[in-house]
Protein backbone atom coordinates (compact mmCIF):
# COMPACT_ATOMS: atom_id res chain seq x y z
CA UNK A 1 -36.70 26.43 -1.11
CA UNK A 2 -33.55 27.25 -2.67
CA UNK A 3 -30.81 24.93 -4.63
CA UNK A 4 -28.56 25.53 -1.96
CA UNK A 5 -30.56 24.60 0.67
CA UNK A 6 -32.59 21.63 -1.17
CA UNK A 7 -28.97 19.90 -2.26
CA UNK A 8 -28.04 20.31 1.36
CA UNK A 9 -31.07 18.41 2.62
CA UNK A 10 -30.81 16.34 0.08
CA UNK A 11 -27.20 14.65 0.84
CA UNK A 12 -28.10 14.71 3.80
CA UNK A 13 -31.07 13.14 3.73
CA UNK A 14 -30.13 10.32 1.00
CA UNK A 15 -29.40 7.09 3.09
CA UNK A 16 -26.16 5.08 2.03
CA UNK A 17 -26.34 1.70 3.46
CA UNK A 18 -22.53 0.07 4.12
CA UNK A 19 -23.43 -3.48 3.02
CA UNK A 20 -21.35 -4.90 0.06
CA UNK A 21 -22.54 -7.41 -1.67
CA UNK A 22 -20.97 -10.87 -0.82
CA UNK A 23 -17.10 -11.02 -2.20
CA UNK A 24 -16.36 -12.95 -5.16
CA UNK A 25 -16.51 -16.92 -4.82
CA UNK A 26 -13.30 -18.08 -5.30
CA UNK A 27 -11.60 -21.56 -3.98
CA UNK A 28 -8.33 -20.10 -3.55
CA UNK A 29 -9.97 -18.09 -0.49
CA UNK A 30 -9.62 -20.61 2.63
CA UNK A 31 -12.15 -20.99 4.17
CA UNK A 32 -10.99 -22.38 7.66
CA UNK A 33 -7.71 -21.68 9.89
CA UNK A 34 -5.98 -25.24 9.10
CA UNK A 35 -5.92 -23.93 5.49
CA UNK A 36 -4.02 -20.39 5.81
CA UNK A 37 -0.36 -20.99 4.92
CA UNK A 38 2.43 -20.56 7.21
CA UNK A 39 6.52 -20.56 6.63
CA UNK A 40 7.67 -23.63 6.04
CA UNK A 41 5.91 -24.85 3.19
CA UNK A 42 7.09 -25.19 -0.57
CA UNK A 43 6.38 -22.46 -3.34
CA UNK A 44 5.95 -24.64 -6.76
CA UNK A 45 8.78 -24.55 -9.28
CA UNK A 46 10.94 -22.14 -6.81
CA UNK A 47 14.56 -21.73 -7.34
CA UNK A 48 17.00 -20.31 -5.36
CA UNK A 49 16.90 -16.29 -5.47
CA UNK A 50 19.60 -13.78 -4.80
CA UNK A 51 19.33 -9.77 -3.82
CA UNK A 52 21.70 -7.87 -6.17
CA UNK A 53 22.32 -4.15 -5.13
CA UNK A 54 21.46 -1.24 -7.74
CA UNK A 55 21.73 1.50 -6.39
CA UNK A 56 22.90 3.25 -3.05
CA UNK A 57 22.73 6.38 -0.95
CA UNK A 58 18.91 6.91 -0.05
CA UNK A 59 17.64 8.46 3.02
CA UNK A 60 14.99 6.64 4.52
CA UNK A 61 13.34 4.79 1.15
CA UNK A 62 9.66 3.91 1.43
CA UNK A 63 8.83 2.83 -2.00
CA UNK A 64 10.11 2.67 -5.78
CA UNK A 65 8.04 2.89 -8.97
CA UNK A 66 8.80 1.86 -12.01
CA UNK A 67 8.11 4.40 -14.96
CA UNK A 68 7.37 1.85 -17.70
CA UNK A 69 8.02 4.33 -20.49
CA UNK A 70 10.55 3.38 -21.94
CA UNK A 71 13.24 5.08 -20.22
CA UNK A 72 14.02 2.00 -17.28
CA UNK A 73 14.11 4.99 -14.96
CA UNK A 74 12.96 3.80 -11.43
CA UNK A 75 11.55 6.34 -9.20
CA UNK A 76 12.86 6.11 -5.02
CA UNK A 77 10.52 7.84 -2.55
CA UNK A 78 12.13 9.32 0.54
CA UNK A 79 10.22 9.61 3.47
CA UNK A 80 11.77 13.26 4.34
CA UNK A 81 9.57 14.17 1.20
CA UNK A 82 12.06 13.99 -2.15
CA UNK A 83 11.83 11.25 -5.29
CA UNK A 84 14.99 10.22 -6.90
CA UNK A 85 15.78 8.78 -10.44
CA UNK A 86 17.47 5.88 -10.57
CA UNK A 87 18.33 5.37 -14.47
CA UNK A 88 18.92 1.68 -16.03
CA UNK A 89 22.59 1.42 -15.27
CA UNK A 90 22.24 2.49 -11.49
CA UNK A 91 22.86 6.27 -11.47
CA UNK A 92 21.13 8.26 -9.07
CA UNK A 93 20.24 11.14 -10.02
CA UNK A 94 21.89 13.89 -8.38
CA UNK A 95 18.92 16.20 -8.65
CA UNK A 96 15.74 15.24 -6.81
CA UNK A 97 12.85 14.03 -9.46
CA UNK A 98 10.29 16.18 -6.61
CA UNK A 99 11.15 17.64 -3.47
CA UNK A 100 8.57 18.43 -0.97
CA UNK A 101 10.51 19.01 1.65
CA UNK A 102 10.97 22.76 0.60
CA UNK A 103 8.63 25.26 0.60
CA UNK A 104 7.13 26.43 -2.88
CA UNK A 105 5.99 29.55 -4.09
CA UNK A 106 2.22 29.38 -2.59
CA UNK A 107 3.21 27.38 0.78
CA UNK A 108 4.41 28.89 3.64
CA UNK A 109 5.72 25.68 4.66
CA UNK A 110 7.49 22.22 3.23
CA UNK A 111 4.31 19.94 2.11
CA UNK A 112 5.98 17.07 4.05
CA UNK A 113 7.43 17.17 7.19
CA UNK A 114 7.95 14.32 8.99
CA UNK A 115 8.31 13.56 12.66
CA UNK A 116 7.87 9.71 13.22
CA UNK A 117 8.71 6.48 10.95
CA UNK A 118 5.30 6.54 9.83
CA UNK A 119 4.74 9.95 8.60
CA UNK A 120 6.16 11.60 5.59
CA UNK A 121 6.66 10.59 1.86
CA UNK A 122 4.72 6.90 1.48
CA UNK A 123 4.56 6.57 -1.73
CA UNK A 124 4.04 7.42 -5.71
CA UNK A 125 2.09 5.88 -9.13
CA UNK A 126 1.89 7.21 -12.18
CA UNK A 127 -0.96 7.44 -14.32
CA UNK A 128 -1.98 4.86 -16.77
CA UNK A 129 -1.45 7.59 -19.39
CA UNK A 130 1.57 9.15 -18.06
CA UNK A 131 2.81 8.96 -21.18
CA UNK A 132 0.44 11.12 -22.37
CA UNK A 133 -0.30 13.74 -19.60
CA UNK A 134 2.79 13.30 -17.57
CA UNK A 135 0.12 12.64 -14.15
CA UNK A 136 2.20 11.56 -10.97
CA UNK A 137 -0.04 10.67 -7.79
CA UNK A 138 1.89 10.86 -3.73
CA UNK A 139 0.55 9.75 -0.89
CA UNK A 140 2.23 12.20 2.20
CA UNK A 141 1.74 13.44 5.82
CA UNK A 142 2.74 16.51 6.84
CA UNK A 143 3.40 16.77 10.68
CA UNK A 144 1.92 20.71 10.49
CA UNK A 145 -1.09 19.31 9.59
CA UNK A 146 -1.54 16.78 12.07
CA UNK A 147 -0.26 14.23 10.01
CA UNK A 148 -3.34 14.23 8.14
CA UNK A 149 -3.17 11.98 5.26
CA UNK A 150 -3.27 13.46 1.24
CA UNK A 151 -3.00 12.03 -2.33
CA UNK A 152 -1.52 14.86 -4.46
CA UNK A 153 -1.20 14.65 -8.13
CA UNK A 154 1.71 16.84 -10.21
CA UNK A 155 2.03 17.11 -13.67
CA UNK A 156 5.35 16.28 -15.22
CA UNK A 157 6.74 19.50 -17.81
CA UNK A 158 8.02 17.13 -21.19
CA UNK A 159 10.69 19.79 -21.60
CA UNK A 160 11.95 18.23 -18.29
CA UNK A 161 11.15 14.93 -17.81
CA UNK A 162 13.75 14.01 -15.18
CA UNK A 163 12.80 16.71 -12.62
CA UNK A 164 9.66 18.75 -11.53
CA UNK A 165 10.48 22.47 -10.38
CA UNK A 166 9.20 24.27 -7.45
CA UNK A 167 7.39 26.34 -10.10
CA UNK A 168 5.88 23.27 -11.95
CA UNK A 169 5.00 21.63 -8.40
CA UNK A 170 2.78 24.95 -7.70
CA UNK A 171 1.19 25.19 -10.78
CA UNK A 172 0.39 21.59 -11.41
CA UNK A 173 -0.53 20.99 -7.47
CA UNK A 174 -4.18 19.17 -7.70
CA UNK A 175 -5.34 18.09 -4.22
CA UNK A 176 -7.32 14.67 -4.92
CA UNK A 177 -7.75 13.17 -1.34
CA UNK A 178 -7.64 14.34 2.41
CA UNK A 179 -7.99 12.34 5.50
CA UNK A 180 -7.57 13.21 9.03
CA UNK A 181 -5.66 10.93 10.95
CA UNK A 182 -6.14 10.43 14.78
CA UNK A 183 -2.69 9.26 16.04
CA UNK A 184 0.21 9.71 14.55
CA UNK A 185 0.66 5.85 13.58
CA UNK A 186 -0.86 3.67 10.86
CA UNK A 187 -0.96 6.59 8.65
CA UNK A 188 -0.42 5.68 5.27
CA UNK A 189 0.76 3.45 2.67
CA UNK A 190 1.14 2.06 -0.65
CA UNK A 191 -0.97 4.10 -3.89
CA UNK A 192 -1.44 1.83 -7.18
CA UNK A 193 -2.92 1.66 -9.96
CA UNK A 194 -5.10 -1.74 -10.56
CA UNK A 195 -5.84 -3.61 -13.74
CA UNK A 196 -8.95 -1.97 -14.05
CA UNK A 197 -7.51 1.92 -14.29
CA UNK A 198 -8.74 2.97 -11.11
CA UNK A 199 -6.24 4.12 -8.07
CA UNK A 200 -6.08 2.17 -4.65
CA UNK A 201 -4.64 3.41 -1.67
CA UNK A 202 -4.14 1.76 1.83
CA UNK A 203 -5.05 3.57 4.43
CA UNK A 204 -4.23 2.23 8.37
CA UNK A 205 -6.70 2.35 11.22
CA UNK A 206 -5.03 5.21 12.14
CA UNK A 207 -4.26 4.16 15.97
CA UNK A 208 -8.19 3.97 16.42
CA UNK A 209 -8.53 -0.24 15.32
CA UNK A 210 -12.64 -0.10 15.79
CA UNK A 211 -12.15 2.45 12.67
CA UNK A 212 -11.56 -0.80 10.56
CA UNK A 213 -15.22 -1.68 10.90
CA UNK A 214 -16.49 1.83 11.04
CA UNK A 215 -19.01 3.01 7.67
CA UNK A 216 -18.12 6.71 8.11
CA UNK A 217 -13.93 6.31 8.24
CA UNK A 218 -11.39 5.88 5.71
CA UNK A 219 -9.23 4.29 7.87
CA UNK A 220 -8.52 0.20 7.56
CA UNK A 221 -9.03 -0.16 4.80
CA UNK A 222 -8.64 0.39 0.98
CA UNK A 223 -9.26 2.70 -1.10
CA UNK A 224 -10.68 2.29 -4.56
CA UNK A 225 -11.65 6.01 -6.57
CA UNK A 226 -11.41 7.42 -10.53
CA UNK A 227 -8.68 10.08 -11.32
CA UNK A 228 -9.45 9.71 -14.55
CA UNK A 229 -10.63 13.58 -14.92
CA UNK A 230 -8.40 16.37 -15.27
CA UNK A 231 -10.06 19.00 -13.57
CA UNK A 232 -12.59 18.69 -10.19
CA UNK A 233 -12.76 16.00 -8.11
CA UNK A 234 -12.40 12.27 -8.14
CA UNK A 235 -15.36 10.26 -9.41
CA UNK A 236 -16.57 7.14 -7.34
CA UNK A 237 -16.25 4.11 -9.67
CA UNK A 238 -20.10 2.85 -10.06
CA UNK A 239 -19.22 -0.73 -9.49
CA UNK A 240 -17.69 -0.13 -5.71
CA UNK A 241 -19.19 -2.46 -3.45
CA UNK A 242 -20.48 -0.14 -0.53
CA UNK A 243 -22.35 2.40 -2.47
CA UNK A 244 -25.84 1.97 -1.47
CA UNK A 245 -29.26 3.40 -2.93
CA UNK A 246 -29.72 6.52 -4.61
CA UNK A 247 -25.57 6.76 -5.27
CA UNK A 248 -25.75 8.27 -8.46
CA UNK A 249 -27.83 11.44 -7.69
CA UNK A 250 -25.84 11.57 -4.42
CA UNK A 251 -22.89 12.19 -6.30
CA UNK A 252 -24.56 14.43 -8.78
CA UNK A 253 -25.92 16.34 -5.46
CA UNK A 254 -22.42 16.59 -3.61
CA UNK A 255 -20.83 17.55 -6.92
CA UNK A 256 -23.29 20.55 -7.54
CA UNK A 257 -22.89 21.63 -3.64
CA UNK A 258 -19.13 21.70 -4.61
CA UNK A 259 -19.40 24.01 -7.35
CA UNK A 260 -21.79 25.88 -5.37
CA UNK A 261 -19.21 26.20 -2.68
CA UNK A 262 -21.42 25.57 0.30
CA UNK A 263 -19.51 25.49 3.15
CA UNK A 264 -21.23 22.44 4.70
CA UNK A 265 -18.90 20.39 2.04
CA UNK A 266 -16.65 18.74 4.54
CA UNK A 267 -19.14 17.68 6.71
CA UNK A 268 -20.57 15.87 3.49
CA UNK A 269 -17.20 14.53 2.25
CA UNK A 270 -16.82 13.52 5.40
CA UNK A 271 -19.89 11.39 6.22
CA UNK A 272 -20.83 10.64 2.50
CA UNK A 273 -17.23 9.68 0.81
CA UNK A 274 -15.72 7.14 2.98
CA UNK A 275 -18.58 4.66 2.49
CA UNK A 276 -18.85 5.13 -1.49
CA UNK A 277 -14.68 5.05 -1.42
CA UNK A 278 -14.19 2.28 0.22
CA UNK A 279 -12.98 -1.05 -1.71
CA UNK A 280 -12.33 -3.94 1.19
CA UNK A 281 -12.30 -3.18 4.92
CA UNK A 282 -11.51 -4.64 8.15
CA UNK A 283 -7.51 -4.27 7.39
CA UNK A 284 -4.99 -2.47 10.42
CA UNK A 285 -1.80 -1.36 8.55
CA UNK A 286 -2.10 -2.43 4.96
CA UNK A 287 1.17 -0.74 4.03
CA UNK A 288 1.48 -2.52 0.91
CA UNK A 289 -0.11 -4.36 -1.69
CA UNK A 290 0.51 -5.62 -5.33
CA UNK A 291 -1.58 -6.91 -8.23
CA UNK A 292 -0.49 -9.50 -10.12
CA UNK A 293 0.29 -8.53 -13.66
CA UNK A 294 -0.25 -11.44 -15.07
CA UNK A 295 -3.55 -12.39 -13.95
CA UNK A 296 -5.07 -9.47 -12.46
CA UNK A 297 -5.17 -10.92 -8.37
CA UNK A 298 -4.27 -8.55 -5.81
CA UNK A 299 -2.31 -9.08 -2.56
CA UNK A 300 -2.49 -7.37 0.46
CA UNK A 301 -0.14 -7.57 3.36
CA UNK A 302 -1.44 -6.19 6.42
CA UNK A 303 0.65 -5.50 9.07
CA UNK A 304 -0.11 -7.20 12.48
CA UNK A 305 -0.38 -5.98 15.65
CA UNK A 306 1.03 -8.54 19.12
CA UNK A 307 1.20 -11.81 17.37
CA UNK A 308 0.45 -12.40 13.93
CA UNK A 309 1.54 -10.95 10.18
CA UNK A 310 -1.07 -11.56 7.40
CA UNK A 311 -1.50 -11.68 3.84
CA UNK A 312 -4.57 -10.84 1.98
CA UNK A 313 -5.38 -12.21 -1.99
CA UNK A 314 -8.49 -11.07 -3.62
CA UNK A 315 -8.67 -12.88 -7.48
CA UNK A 316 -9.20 -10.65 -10.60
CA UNK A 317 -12.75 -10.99 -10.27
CA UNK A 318 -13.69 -9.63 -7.31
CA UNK A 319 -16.34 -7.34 -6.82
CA UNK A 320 -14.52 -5.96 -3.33
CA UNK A 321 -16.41 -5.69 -0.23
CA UNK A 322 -14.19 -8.02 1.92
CA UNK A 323 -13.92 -7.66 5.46
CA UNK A 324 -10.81 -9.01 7.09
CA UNK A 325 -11.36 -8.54 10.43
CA UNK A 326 -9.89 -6.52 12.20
CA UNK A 327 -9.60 -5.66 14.95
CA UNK A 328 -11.95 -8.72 16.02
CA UNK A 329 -9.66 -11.31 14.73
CA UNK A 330 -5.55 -10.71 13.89
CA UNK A 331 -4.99 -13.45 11.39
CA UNK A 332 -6.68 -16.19 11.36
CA UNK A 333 -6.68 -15.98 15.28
CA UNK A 334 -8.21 -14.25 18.19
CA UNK A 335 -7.74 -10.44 19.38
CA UNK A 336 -6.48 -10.41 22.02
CA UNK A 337 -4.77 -14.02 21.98
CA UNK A 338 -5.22 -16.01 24.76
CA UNK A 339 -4.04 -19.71 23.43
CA UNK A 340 -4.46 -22.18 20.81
CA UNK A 341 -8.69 -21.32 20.64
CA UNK A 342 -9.79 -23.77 17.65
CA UNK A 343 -13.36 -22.37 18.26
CA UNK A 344 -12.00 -18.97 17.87
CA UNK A 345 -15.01 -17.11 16.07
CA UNK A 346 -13.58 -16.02 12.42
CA UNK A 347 -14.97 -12.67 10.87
CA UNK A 348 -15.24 -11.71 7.52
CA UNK A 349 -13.12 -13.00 5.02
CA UNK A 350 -9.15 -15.07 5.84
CA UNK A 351 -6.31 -14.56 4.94
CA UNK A 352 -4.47 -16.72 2.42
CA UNK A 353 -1.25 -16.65 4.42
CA UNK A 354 -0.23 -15.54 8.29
CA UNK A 355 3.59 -15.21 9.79
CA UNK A 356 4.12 -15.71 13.30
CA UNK A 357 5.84 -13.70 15.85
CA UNK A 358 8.39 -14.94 18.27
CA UNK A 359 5.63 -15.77 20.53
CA UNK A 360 1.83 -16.42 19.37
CA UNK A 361 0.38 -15.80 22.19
CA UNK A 362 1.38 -15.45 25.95
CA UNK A 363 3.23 -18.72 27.16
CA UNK A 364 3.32 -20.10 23.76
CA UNK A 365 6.96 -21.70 22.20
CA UNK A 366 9.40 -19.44 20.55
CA UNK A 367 9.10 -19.92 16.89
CA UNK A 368 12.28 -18.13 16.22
CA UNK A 369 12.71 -20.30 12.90
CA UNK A 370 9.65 -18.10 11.50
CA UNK A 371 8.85 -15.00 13.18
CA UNK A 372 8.34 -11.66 11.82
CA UNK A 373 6.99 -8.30 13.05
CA UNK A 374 6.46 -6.23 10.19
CA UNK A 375 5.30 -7.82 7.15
CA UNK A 376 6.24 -5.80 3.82
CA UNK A 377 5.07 -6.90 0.26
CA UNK A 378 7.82 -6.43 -2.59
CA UNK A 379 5.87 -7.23 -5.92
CA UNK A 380 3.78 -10.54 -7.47
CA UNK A 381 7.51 -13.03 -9.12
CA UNK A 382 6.23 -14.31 -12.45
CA UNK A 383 10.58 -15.57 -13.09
CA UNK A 384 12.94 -17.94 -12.11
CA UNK A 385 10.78 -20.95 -12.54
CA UNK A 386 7.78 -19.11 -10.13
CA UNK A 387 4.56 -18.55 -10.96
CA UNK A 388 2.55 -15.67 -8.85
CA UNK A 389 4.89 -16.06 -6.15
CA UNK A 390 4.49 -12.66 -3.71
CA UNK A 391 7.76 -11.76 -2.55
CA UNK A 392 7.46 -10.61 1.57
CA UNK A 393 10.00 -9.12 3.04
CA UNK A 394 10.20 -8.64 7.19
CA UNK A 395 11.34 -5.17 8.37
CA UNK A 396 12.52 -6.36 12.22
CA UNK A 397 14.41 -9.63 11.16
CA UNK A 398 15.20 -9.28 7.32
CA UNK A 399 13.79 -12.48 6.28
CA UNK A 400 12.43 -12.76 2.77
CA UNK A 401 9.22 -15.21 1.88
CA UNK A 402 7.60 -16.59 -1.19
CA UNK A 403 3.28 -16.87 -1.29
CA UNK A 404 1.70 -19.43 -4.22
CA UNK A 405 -1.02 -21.36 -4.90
CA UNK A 406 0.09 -25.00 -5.12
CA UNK A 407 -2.53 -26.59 -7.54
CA UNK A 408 -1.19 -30.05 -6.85
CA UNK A 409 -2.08 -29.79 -2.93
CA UNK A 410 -4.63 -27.14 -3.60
CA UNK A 411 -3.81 -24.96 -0.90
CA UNK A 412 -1.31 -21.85 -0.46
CA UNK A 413 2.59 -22.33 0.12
CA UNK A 414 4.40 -20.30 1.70
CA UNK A 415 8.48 -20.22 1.53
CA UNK A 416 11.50 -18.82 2.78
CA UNK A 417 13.99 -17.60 0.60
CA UNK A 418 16.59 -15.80 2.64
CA UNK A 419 17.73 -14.42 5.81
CA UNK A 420 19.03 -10.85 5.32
CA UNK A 421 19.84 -7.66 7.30
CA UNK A 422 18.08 -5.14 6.04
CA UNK A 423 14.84 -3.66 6.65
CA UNK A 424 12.36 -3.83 3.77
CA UNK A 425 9.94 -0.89 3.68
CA UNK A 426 8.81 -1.29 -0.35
CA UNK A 427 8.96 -2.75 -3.18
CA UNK A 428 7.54 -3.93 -7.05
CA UNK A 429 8.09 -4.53 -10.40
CA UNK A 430 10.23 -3.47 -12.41
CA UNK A 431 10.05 -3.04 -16.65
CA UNK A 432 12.20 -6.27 -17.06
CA UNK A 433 9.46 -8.38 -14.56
CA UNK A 434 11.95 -8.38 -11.64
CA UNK A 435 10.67 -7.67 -8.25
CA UNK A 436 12.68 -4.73 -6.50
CA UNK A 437 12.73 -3.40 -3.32
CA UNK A 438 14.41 -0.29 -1.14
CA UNK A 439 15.52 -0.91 2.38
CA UNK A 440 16.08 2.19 5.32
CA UNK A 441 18.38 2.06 8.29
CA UNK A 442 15.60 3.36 10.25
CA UNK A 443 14.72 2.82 14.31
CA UNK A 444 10.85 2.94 15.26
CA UNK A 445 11.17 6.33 16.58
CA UNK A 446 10.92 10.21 16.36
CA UNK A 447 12.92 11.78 13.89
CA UNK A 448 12.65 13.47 10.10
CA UNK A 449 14.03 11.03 7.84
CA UNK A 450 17.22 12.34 7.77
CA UNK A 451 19.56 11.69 10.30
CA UNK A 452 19.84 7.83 9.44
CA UNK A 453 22.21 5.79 7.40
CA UNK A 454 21.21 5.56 3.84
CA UNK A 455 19.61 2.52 2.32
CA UNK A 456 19.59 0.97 -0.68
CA UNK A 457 17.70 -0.31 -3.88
CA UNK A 458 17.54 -4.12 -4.63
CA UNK A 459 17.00 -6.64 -7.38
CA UNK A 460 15.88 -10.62 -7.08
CA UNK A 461 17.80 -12.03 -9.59
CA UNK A 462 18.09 -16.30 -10.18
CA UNK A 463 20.77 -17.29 -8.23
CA UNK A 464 22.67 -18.78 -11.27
CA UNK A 465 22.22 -15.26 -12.94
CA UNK A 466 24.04 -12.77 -10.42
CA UNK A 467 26.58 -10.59 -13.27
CA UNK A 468 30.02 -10.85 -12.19
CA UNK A 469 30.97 -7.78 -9.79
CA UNK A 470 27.81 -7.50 -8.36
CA UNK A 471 27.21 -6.52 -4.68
CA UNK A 472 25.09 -9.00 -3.10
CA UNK A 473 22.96 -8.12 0.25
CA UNK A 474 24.59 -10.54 3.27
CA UNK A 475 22.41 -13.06 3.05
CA UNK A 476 21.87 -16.51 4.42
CA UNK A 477 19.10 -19.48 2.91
CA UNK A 478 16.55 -21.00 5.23
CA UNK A 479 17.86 -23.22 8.34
């Protein structure tokens, strides 16, 4: 038998078995429905917050990054396919820090083009190193690919820190991850860094919510895998909690059919990789998510679907493997909802937090003082008298939130902050420990990213701390 054909069998053959380990014990995790927070509780040691303006004049923002070199530069991400500079004292850069929407040397085409709200640009991280080899991660679509999902990495030149060329793009282009999407919604969302070095992306259900719960997708879920090396593919961290038996000479296997260039590989990236990459499952949208800085914990907010928003916490010492849900339950509740089912089955692993719609099910009360529709996390407060408060924004009704562990009461709190008018679509932290966030003038519809109103960039600032002159967004405090 030849290599070839005995490495073939043998990935093949090797069984992975998609059960994780049980998730980390951890009392913060509730453990029935009356214990998930809702609006209208009382974040501990919360003052009042305002939303200062930086910056101006960005077409469709999904996301900002912080560099954390040094410089204060903050990096915008347009969905169109272009990253701007912000620098310290608000300037935008006229020059784009990356454009994709142009067509380099080697391409015949733009690398993003966009033709709904949730294709195009998602989002960027930087290495862990980027000081040292000047690594920048994106997460795109391109509609002329089907709006298949990728995580590219560039390579910043240090002769030009502030702006990557079309030449540089091409020669520093590293394809790390590509995943087929099967509608053209629930695409994308949020790549980060964790504590731990390793890079997590979220990745939707794709339009195709049994995917959630599916061993062989990449979809629902999120996405835990090593850049670390500089040349070849991504390594699968050893500790990631679907891995199975025999893992380690399954990799070794698929890594010496790579180099051998058989052209079975996709199938066995296909089948193979989305098991071992997986980090927590059961998730429909999770567009964003933040680790806390100061202790590690990671939030998740996953987009809803009819009737309920959620919010996701795994602590610092989880080994992954939780299963949220969907699309069996939305919430803490039934899918579909029917009515107020206490005996409602739960699956997997609730939420720490959930935020209505105007209706939570069919012929239930309004609940206007609390609904949402699109849940979007802006970065983990550790300021203005907060401890590991999450900062959730809505993108339908503006409304701003604030998610912490009350130790007194021993359950979650959840809080609003404000009533705005803009639509949140990303956010973090910034160098000085202030949570920022973009906002787009954007409809839910079919267009490139371009032909809206621009948005902005934001910063929550104490309330008693707002510098004179400063533009404020037109905001109202809770009813």
């Amino acid at each position: 038998m030849s290599l070839r054909i005995f490495l073939l069998a043998f990935c093949l053959a090797a069984p992975v078995v998609f059960v994780a380990p049980p998730p980390a014990a951890g009392q913060r995790v509730p453990t029935s429905r009356e214990q998930v927070a809702q609006p209208g509780g009382r974040v501990p040691g919360a003052q009042p917050l305002a939303l200062m303006r930086i910056a101006h004049g960005f077409r469709d923002p999904t996301g900002v990054t912080a560099a954390n070199d040094g410089s204060g530069r903050l990096f915008v991400t347009e969905r169109a396919g272009r990253i701007r500079i912000v620098l310290r004292d608000g300037t935008v850069l006229p020059e784009p820090f990356l454009d994709l929407t142009v067509a380099g040397p080697g391409l015949p085409f733009p690398e993003v083009a966009a033709g709904f709200i949730e294709q195009g640009l998602w989002s960027m991280a930087l290495h862990p190193r980027f000081r040292e080899n000047g690594h920048i991660f994106v997460h795109i679509a391109s509609l002329r690919q089907n709006g298949t999902g990728m995580v590219l990495r560039y390579t910043v030149d240090p002769e030009s820190p502030d702006a990557i060329s079309e030449q540089r793009a091409e020669a520093t282009r590293h394809l790390v991850l590509r995943i087929p999407q099967p509608e053209a919604h629930h695409n994308g969302g949020m790549i980060a860094f964790g504590p731990d070095g390793y890079l997590y992306v979220g990745r939707g259900d794709g339009g195709w919510p049994a995917a959630a719960q599916e061993p062989g997708r990449d979809l629902g879920r999120l996405i835990r895998i090593d850049v670390a090396a500089e040349d070849g593919p991504y390594r699968i961290p050893p500790d990631n909690p679907f891995l199975g038996p025999l893992t380690a000479l399954q990799d070794f296997a698929i890594r010496a059919a790579m180099q051998l260039g058989l052209a079975s590989l996709d199938a066995l990236e296909r089948w193979v990789r989305p098991r071992q990459r997986s980090w927590a499952i059961g998730l429909r949208n999770p567009y964003s998510f933040h680790f806390d800085h100061r202790t590690g914990d990671l939030f998740i907010t996953d987009v809803g679907e009819a009737h309920w928003e959620e919010i996701d916490w795994q602590p610092a010492g989880s080994r992954g493997g939780e299963n949220y849900g969907w699309p069996l339950n939305e919430a803490a509740y039934c899918r579909p909802a029917t009515g107020p089912e206490a005996d409602c089955a739960i699956h997997g692993t609730l939420p720490v937090a959930q935020i209505p719609h105007i209706q939570t099910w069919p012929g239930a009360e309004p609940l206007r003082a609390d609904w949402g529709c699109s849940a979007i996390g802006l970065g983990v407060a550790n300021y203005a008298g907060m401890t590991s408060t999450y900062l959730v924004g809505d993108w339908c009704s503006g409304r701003v939130w604030g998610l912490a562990w009350d130790q007194d009461a021993e359950r979650w709190q959840m809080q609003e902050f404000m009533r705005t008018r803009l639509q949140f679509t990303g956010g973090t932290v910034d160098a000085e420990g202030k949570v920022i966030a973009v906002n787009c003038n954007c409809a839910y519809g079919d267009n490139a990213g371009t032909q809206n109103l621009p948005g902005s960039l934001w910063r929550f600032v104490p309330a008693d701390a707002v510098p004179p002159g400063a533009i404020l967004a037109d905001a109202a405090g809770p009813e």
